[in-house]
C-alpha atoms as a PDB file:
ATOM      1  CA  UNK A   1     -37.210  32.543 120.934  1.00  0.00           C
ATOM      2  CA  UNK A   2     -34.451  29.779 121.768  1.00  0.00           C
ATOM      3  CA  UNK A   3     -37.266  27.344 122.938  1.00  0.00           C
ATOM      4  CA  UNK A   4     -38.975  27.631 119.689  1.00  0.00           C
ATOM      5  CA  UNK A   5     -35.260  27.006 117.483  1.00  0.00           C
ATOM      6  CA  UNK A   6     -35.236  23.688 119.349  1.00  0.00           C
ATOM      7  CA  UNK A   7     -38.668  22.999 119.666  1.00  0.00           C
ATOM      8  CA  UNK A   8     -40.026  23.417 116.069  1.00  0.00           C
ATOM      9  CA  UNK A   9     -42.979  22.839 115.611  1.00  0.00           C
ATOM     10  CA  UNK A  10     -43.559  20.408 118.912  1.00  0.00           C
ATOM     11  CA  UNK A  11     -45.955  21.233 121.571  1.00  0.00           C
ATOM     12  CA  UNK A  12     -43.727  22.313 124.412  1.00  0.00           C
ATOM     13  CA  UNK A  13     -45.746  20.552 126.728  1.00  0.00           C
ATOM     14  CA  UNK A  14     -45.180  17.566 125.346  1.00  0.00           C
ATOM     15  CA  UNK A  15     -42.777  14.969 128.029  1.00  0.00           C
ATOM     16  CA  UNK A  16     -40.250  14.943 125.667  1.00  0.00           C
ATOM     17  CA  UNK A  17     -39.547  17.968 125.620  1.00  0.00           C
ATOM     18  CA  UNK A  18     -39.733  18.996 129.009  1.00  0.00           C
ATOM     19  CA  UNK A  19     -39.087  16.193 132.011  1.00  0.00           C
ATOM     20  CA  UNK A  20     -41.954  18.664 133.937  1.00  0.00           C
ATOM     21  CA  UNK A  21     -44.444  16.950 131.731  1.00  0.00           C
ATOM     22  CA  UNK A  22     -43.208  13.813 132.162  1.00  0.00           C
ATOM     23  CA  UNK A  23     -44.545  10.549 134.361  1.00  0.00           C
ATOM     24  CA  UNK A  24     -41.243  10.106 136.642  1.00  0.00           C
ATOM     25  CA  UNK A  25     -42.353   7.233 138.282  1.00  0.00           C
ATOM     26  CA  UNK A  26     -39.508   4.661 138.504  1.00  0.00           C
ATOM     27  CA  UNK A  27     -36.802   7.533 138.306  1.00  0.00           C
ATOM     28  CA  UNK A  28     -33.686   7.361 140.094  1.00  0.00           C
ATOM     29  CA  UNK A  29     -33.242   9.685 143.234  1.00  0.00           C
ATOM     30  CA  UNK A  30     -32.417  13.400 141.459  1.00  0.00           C
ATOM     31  CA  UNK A  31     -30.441  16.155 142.655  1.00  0.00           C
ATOM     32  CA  UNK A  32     -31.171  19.779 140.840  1.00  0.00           C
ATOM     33  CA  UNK A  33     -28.725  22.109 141.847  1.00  0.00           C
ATOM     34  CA  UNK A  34     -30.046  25.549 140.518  1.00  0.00           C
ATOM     35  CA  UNK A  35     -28.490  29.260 141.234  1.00  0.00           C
ATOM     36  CA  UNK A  36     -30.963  31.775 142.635  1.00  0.00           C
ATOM     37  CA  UNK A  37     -30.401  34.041 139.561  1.00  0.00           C
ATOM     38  CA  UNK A  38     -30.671  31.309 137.568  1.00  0.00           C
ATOM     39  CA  UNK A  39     -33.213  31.768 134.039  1.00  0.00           C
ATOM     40  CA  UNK A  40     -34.919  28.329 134.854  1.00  0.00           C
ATOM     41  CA  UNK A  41     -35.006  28.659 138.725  1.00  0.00           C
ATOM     42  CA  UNK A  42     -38.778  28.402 137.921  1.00  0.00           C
ATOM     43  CA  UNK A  43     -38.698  25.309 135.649  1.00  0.00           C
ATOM     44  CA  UNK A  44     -36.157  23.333 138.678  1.00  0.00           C
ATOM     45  CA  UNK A  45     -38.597  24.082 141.461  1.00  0.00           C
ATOM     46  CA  UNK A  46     -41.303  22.958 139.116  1.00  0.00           C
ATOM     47  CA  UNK A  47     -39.576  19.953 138.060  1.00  0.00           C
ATOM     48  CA  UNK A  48     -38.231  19.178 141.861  1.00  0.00           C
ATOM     49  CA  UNK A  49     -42.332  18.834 142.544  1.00  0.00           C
ATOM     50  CA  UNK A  50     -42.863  16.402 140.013  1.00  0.00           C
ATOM     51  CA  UNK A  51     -40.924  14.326 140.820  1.00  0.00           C
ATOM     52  CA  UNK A  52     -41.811  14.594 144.536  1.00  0.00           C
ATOM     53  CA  UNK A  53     -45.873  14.192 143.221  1.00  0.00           C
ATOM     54  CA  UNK A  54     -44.050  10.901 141.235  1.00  0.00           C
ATOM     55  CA  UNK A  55     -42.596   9.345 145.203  1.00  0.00           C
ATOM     56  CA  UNK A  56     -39.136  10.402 143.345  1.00  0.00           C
ATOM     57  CA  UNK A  57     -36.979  11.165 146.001  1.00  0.00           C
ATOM     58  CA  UNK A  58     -35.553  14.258 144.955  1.00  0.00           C
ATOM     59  CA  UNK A  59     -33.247  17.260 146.693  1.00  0.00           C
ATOM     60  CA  UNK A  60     -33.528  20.263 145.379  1.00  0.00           C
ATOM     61  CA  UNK A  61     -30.841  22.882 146.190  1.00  0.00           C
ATOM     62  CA  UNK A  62     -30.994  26.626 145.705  1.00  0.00           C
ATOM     63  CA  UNK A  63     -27.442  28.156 145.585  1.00  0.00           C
ATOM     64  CA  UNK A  64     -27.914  32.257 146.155  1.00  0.00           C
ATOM     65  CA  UNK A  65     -26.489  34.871 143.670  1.00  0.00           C
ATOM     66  CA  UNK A  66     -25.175  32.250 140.787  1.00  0.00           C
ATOM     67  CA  UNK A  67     -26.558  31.876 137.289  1.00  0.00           C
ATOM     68  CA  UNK A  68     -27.248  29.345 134.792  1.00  0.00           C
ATOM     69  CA  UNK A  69     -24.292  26.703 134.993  1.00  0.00           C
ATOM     70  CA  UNK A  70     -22.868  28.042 137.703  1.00  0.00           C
ATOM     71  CA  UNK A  71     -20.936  24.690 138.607  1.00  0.00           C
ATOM     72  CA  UNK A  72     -18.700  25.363 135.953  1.00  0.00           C
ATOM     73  CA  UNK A  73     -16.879  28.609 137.102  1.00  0.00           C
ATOM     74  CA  UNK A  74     -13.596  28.305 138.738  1.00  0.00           C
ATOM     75  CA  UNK A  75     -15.344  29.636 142.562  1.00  0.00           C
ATOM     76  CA  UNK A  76     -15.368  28.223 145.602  1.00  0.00           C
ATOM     77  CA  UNK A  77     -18.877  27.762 145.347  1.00  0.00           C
ATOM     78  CA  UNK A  78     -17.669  25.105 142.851  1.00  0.00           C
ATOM     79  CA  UNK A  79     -16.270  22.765 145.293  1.00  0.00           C
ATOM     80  CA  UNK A  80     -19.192  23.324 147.622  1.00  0.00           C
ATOM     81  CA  UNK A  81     -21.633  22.333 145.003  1.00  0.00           C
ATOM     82  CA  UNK A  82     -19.963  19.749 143.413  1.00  0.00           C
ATOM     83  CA  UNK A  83     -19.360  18.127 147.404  1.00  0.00           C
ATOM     84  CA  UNK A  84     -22.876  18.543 147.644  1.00  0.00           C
ATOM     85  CA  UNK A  85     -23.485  16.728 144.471  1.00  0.00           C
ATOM     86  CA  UNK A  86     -20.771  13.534 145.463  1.00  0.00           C
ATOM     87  CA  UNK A  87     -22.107  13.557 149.160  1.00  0.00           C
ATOM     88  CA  UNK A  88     -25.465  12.933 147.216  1.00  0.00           C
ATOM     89  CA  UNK A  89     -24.286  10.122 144.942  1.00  0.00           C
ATOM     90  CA  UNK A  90     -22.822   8.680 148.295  1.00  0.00           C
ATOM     91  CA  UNK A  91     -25.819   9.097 149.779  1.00  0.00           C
ATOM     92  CA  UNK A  92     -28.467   7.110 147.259  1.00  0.00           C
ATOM     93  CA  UNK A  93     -25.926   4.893 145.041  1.00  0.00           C
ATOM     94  CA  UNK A  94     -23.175   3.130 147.600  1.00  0.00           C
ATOM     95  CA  UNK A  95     -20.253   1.914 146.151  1.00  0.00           C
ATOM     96  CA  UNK A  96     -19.996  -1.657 145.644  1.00  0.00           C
ATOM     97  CA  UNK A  97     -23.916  -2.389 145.369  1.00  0.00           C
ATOM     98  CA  UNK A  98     -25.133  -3.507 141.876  1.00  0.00           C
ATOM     99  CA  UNK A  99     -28.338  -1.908 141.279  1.00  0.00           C
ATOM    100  CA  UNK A 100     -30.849  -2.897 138.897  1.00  0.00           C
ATOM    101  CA  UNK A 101     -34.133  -0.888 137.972  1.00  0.00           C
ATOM    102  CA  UNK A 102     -34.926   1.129 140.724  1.00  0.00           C
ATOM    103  CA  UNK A 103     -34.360  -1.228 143.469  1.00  0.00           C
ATOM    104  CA  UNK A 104     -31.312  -2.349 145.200  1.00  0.00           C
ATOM    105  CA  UNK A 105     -30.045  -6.033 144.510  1.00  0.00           C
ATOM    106  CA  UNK A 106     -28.268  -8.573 146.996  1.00  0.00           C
END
């Protein structure tokens, strides 16, 4: 019901709507963090896969026992997931390195 109040009258299928639909070629790496209880655990592993089938390098991480937005409670989970997330920015966008487009510049 929620997906048709912000949908309209729009195919859901189409890319903008959904990234799943979408050609991600040229996307940056992409982290989804998504709880195992979460509502679109589905639509995450989905979307981890496209990008994968786009040579996206993606990590796709599935915290047990959380729900939607789980990043946002005051848990220790939080600080795991949100170390995860940094050690992944670390990881795929070094500090100090201009980038441009989807390649590295020197």
């Amino acid at each position: 019901m929620r997906a048709r109040d912000h949908l309209g009258e729009t195919d859901p299928a189409t890319p903008l709507a959904s990234p799943v639909f979408a050609d991600l070629t040229g996307l940056a790496p992409l982290l989804i963090q998504v709880g195992s209880h979460e509502i679109l655990l589905d639509d995450a592993v989905r979307l981890a896969a496209r990008a994968a089938e786009h040579d996206v390098a993606v990590e796709l991480q599935v915290w047990p026992q959380v729900p939607h937005v789980f990043q946002g409670f005051a848990a220790p989970l939080d600080d795991a997931t949100l170390t995860s997330a940094a050690a992944f920015t670390r990881a795929h966008w070094p500090a100090g390195r201009p980038r441009t487009g989807t390649t590295w510049t020197t």
